[in-house]
Protein backbone atom coordinates (compact mmCIF):
# COMPACT_ATOMS: atom_id res chain seq x y z
CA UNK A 1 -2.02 -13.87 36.47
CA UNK A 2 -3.08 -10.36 36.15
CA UNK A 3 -0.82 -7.18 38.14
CA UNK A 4 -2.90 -5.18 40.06
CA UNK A 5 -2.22 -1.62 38.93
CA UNK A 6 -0.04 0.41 41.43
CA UNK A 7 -1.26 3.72 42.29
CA UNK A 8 0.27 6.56 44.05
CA UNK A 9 -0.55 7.77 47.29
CA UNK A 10 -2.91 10.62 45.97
CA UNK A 11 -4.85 7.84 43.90
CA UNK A 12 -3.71 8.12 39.96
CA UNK A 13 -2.34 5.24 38.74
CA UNK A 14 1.19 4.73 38.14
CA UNK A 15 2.03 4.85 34.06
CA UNK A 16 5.17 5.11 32.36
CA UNK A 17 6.76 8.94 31.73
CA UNK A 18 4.99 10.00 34.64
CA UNK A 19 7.20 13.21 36.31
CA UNK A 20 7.36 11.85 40.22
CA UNK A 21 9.46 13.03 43.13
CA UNK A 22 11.28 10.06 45.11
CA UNK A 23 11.29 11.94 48.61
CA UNK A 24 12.48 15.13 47.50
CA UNK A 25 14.41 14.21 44.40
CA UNK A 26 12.80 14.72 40.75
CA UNK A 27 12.49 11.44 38.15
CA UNK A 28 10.06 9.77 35.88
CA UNK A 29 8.59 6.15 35.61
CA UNK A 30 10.76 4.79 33.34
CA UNK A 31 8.50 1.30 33.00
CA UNK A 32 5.20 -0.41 34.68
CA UNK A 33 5.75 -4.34 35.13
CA UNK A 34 3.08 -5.93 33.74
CA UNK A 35 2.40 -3.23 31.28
CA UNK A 36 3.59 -2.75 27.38
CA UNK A 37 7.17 -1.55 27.49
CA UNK A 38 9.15 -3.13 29.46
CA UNK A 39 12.56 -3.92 28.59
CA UNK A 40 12.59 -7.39 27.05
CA UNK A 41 16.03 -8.26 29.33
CA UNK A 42 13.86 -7.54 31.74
CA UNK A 43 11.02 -10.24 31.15
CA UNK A 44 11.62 -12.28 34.14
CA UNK A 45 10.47 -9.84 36.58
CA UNK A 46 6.49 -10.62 34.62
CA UNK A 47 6.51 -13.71 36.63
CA UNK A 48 5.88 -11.72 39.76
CA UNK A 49 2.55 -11.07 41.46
CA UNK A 50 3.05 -7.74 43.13
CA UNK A 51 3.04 -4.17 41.08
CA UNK A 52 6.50 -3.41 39.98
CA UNK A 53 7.88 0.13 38.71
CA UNK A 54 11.50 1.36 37.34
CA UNK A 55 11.89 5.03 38.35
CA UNK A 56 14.95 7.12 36.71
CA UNK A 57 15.56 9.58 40.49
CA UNK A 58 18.03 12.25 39.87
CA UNK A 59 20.78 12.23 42.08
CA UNK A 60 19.96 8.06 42.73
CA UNK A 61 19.89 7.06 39.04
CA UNK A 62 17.70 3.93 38.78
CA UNK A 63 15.46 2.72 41.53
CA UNK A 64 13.29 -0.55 41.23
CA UNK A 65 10.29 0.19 43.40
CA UNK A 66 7.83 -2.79 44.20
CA UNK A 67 5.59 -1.78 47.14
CA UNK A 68 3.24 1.46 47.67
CA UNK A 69 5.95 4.04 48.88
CA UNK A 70 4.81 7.13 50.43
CA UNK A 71 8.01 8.82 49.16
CA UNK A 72 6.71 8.53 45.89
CA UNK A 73 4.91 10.94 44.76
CA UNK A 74 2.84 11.92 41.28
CA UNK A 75 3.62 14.91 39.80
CA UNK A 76 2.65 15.32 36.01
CA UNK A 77 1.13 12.97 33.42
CA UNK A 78 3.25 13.36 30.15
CA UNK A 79 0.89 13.83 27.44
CA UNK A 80 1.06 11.39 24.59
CA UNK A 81 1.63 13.20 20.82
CA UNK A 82 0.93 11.23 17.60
């Protein structure tokens, strides 16, 4: 069973190291479920069939998100360096 992608409000689609805000409060997308690296302790949350993300939220710490949130909000892609 294929995850559909989660997107933010705005329209890009949610990938990990993405800078977001969580209401007011700065973090990154630690991990996408359903997308190369997550966690292998975390390999039983796969079987789901709704978008999954892990945010790291400073001030919160981390925050398992699994529905569109209008708190959360894109702010910067990180740019891949090889």
């Amino acid at each position: 069973m294929r995850i559909m992608a989660l997107c933010y409000q705005s329209g890009e689609e949610v990938l990990p190291g993405d800078r977001i805000n969580f209401g007011k409060m700065p973090g990154y997308v630690v991990f996408v479920v359903g997308r190369e690296g997550v966690p292998s302790d975390w390999i039983f949350l796969e079987g789901k069939d709704q978008p999954r993300i892990m945010l790291d939220v400073e001030g919160i710490g981390y925050v398992l998100d699994d529905q569109d949130d209008e708190d959360l909000t894109f702010v910067s892609r990180r740019i891949k360096t090889e």
